[in-house]
C-alpha atoms as a PDB file:
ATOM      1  CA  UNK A   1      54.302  36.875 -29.309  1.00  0.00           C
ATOM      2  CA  UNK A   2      51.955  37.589 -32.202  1.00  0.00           C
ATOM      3  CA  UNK A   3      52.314  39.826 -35.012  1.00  0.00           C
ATOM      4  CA  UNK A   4      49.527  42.151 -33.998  1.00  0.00           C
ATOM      5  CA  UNK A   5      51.310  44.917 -32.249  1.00  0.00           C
ATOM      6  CA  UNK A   6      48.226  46.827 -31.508  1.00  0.00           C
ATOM      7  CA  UNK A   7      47.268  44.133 -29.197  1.00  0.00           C
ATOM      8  CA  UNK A   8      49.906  44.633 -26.789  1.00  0.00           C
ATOM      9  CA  UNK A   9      49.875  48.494 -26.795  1.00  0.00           C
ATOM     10  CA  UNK A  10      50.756  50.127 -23.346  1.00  0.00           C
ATOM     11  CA  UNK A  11      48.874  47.371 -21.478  1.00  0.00           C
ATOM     12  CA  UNK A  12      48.506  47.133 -17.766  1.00  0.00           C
ATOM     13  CA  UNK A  13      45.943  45.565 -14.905  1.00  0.00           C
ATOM     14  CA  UNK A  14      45.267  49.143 -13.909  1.00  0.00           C
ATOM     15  CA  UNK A  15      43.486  50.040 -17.630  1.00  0.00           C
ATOM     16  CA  UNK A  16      39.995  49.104 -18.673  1.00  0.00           C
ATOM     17  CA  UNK A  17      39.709  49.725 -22.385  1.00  0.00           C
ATOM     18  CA  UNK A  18      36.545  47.574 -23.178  1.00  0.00           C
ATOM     19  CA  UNK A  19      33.992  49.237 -25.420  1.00  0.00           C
ATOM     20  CA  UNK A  20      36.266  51.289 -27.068  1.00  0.00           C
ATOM     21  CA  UNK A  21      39.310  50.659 -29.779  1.00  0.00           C
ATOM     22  CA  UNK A  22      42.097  50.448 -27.253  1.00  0.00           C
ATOM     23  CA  UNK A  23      44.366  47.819 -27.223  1.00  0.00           C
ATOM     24  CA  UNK A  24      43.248  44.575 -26.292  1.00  0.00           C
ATOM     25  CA  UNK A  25      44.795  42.588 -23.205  1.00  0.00           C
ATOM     26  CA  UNK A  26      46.507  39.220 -23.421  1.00  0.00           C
ATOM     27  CA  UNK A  27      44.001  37.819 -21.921  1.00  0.00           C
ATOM     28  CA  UNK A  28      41.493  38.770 -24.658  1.00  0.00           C
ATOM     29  CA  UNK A  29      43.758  37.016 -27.073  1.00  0.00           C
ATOM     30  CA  UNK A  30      43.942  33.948 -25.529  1.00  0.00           C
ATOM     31  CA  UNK A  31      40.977  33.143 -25.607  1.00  0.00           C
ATOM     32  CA  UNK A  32      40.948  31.752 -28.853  1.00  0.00           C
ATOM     33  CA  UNK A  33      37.737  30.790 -31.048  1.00  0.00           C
ATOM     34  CA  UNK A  34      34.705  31.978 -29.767  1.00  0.00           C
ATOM     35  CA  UNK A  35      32.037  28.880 -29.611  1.00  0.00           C
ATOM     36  CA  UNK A  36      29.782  31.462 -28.769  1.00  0.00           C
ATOM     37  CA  UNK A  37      29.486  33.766 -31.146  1.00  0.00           C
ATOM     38  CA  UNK A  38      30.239  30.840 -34.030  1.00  0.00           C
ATOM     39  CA  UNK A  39      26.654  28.899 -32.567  1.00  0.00           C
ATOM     40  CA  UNK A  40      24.893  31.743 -31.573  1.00  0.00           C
ATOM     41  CA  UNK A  41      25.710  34.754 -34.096  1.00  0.00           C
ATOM     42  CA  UNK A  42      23.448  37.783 -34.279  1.00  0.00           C
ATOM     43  CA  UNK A  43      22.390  36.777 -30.370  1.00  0.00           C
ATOM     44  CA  UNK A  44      25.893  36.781 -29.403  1.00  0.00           C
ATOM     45  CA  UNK A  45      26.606  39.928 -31.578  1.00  0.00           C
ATOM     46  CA  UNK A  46      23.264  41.713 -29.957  1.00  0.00           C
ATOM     47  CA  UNK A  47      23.870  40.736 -26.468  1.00  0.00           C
ATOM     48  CA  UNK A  48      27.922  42.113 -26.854  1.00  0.00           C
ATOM     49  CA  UNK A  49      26.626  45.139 -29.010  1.00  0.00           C
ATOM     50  CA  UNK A  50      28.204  44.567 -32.160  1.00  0.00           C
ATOM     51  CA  UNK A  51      25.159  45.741 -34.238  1.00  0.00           C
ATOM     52  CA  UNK A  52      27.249  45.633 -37.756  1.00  0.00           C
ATOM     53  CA  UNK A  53      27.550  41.936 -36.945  1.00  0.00           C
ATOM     54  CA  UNK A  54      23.905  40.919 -35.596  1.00  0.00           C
ATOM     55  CA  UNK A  55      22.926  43.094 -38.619  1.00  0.00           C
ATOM     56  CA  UNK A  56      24.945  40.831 -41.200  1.00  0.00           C
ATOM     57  CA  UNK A  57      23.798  37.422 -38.985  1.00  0.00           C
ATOM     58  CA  UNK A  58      20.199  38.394 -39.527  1.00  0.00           C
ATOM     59  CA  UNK A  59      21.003  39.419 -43.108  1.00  0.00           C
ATOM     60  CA  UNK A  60      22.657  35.978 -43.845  1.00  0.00           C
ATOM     61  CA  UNK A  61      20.016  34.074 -42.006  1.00  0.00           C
ATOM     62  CA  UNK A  62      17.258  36.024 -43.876  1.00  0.00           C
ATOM     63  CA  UNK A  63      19.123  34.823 -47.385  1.00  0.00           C
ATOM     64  CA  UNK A  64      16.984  31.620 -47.728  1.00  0.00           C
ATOM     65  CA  UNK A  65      13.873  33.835 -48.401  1.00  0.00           C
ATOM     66  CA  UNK A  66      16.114  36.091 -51.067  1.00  0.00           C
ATOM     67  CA  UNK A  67      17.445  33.289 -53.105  1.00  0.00           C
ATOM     68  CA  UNK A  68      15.969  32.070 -56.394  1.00  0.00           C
ATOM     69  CA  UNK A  69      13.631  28.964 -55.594  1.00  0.00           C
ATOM     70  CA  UNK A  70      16.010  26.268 -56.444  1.00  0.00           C
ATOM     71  CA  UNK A  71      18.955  27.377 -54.903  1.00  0.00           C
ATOM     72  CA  UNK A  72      17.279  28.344 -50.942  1.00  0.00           C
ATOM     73  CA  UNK A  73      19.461  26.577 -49.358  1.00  0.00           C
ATOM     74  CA  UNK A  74      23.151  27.386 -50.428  1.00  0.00           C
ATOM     75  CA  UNK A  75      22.185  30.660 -49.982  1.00  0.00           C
ATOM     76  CA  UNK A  76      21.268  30.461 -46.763  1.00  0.00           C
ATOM     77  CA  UNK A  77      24.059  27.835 -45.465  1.00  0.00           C
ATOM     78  CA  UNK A  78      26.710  29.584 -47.190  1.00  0.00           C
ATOM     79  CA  UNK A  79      26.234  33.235 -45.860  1.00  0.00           C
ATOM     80  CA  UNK A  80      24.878  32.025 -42.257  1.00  0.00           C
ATOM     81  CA  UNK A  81      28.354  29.495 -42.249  1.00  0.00           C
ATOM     82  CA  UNK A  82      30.442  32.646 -43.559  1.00  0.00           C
ATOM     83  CA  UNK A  83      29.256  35.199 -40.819  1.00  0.00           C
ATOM     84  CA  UNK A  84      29.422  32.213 -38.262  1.00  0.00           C
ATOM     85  CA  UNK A  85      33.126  31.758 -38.827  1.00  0.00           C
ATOM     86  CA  UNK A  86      33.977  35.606 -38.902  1.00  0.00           C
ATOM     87  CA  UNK A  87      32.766  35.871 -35.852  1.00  0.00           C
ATOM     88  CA  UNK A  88      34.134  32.481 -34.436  1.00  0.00           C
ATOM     89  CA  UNK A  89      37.766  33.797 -34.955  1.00  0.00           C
ATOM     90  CA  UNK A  90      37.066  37.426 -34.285  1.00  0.00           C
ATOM     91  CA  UNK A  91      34.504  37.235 -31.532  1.00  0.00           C
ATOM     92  CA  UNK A  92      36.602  37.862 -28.661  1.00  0.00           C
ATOM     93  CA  UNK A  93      38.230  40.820 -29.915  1.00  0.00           C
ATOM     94  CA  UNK A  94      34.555  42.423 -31.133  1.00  0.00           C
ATOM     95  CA  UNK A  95      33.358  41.609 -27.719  1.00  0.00           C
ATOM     96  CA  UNK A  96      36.348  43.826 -25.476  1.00  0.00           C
ATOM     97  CA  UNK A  97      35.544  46.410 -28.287  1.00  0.00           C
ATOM     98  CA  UNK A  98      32.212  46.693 -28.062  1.00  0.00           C
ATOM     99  CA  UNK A  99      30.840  46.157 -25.296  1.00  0.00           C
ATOM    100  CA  UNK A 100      32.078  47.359 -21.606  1.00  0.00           C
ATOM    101  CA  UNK A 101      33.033  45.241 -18.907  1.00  0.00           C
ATOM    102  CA  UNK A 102      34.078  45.748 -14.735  1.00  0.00           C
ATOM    103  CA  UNK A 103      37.309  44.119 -16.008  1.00  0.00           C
ATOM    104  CA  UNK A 104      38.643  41.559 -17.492  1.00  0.00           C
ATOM    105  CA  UNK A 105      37.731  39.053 -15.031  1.00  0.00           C
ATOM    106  CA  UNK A 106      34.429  39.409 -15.912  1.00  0.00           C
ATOM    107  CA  UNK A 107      34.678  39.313 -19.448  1.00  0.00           C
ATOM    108  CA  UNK A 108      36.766  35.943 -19.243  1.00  0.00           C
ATOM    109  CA  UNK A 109      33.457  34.719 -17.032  1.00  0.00           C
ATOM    110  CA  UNK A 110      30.764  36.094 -18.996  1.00  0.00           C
ATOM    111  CA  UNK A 111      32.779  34.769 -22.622  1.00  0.00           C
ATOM    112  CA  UNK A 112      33.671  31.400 -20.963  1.00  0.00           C
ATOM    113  CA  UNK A 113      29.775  31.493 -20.605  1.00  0.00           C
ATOM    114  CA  UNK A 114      28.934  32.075 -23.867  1.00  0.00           C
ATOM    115  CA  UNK A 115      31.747  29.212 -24.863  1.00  0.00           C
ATOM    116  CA  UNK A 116      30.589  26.498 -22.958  1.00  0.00           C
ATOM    117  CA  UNK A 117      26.857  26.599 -23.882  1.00  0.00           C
ATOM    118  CA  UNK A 118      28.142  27.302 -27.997  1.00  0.00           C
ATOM    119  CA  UNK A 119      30.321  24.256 -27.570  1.00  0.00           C
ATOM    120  CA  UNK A 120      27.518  22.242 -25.918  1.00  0.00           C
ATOM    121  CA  UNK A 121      24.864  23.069 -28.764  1.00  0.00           C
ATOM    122  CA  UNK A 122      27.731  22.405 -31.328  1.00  0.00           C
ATOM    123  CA  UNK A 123      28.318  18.957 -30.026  1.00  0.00           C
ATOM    124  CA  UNK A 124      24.542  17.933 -29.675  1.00  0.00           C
ATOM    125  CA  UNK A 125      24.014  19.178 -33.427  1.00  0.00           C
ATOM    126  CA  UNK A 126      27.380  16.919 -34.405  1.00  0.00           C
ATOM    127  CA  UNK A 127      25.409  13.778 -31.928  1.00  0.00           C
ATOM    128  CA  UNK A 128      22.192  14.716 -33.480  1.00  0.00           C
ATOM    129  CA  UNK A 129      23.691  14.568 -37.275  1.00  0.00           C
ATOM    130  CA  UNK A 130      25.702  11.410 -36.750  1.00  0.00           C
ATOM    131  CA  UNK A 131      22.275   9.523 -35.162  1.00  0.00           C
ATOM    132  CA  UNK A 132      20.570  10.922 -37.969  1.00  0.00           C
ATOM    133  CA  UNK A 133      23.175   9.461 -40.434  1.00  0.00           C
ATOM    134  CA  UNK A 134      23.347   6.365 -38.530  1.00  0.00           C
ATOM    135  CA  UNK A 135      19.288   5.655 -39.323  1.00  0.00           C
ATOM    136  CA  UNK A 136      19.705   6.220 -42.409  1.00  0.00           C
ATOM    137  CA  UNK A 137      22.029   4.214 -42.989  1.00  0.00           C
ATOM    138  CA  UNK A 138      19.958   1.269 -40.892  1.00  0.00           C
ATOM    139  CA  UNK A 139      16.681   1.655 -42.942  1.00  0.00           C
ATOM    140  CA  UNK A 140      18.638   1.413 -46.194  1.00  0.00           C
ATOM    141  CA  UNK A 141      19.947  -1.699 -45.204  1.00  0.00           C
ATOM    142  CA  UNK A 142      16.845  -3.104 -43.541  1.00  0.00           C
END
């Protein structure tokens, strides 16, 4: 049983608390990272209104163009990677918060959703990088 007390609450099946600061089912909690909102950020955050969040996505994303000319892309991979991992780790919970849902049936659905296709993009990036790697590494020793 976690620490986080305020997950647990009064809790039954009978209660639908989504979109507002209730407690948060088990279920919620179990889900884990969110692949979803880690790959796709301010869409995610938009799509589950959590506007605070799309608004710091966009505002990380948009660092590249705010950062002294030498130093355009730390800027933008550190604040876009920051955001990304807040909102891997707290994604579930900001989405039962924010955003209403029949139950939670169909919040494990439409999350599981938003996991699988995050997860897919994350592992063709990772393919993409390694075969991009891998020829490099061929036409330096060819």
């Amino acid at each position: 049983m976690p620490a986080d007390t305020e997950a647990y609450g009064d809790w039954s099946d009978d209660v639908n608390n989504s979109g507002t600061s209730g407690p948060l089912p088990i279920e919620v909690l179990r889900m884990g990272w969110s692949w979803g909102a880690f790959i796709f950020s301010w869409m995610w955050a938009l799509a589950n209104r959590v506007y605070y969040a799309a608004i710091l996505a966009i505002l990380a994303s948009s660092a590249i163009s705010m950062t002294p000319h030498g130093h355009r892309g730390a800027g933008f991979a550190t604040g876009v990677t920051i955001i990304s991992v807040w909102l891997g780790v707290a994604g579930h919970r900001l989405a039962w918060r924010h955003r209403r849902f029949q139950d939670v049936r169909q919040y494990q659905d439409t999350m599981r959703t938003w996991n699988r296709w995050g997860f897919g993009l994350f592992l063709v990036g990772v393919v993409g990088f390694v075969v991009y790697l891998a020829c490099g590494v061929w036409a330096l020793t060819h």
